[in-house]
Protein backbone atom coordinates (compact mmCIF):
# COMPACT_ATOMS: atom_id res chain seq x y z
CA UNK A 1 90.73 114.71 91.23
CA UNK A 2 91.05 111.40 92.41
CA UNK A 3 92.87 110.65 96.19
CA UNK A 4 96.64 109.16 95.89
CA UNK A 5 96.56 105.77 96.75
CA UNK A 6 100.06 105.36 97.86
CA UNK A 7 100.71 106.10 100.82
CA UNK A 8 104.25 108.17 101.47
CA UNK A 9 105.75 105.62 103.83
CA UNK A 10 105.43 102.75 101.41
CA UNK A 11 107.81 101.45 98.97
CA UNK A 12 105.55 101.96 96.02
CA UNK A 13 105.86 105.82 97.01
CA UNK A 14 109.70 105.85 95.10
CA UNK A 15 108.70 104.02 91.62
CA UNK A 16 107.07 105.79 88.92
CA UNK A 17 103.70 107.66 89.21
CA UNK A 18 100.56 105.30 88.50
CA UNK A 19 97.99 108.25 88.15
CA UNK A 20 97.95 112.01 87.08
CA UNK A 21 95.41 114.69 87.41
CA UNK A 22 95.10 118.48 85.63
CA UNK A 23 95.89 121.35 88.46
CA UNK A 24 94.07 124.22 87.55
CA UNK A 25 95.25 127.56 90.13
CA UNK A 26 93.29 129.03 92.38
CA UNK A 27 93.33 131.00 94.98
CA UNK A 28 92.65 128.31 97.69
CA UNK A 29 92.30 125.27 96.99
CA UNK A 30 94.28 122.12 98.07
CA UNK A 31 94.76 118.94 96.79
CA UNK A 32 96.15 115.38 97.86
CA UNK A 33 100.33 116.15 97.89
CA UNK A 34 101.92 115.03 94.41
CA UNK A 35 104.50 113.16 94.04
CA UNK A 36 105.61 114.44 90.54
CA UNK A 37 104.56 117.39 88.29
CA UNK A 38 105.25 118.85 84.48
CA UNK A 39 103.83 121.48 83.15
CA UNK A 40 103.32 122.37 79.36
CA UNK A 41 104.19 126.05 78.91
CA UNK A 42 107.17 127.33 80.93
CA UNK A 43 106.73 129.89 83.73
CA UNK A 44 106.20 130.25 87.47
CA UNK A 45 104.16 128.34 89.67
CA UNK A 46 102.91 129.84 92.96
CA UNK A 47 102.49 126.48 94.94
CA UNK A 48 102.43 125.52 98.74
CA UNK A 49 104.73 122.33 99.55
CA UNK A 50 102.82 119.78 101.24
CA UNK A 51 104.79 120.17 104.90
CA UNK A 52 105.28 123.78 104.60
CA UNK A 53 102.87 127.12 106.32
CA UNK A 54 104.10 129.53 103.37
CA UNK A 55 103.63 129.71 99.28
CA UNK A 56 106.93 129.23 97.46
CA UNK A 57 107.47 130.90 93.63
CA UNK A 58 109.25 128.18 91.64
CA UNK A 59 110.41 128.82 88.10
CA UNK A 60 109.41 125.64 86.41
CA UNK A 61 110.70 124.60 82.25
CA UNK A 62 108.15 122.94 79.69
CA UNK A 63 108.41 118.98 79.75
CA UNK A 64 110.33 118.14 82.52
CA UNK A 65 108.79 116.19 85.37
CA UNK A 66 109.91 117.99 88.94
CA UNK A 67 109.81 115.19 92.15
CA UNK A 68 107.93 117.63 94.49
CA UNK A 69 105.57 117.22 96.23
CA UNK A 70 102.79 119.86 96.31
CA UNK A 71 99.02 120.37 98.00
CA UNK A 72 98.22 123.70 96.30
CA UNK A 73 98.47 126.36 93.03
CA UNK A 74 97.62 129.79 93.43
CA UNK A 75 96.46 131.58 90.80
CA UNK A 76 98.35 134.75 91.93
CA UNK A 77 101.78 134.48 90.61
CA UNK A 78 101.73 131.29 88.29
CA UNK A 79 102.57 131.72 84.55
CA UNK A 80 103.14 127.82 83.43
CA UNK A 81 100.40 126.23 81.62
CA UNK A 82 99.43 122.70 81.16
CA UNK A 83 100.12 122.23 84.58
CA UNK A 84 100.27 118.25 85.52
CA UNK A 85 100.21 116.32 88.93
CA UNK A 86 101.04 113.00 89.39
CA UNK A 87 100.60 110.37 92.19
């Protein structure tokens, strides 16, 4: 997945996304923090904000684009498909 290129203290960081990537869960892994994501099935999504120690559970709905910023999906406790991030 490519690296955001926006940096979060610059002006470009509030306009719309410029790139998107496919998160796949796992158990682990991080990624660069999002800035948006959608998903295409409807569900839960295990994910670990990008300033926070601890997993969250968010109930997410199909097509609608969420302003969080994330670093990581767990495979443990997500149920939305067609998950989506975007830089």
């Amino acid at each position: 997945m490519p690296a955001n290129p926006i940096s979060r203290s610059s002006t470009e960081w509030i306009g719309p996304a410029a790139s998107s990537f496919d998160i796949t869960p796992h158990a682990t892994n991080t990624f660069t923090p999002t800035r948006k994501i959608i998903c295409a099935g409807a569900g839960t999504l295990a994910c670990r904000f990008a300033n926070d120690s601890a997993d969250r559970s968010l109930t997410l709905l199909a097509g609608v684009e969420y302003n969080i910023s994330i670093i990581a999906v767990r495979v443990t406790g997500t149920t939305a498909t067609g998950i989506v991030g975007m830089y």
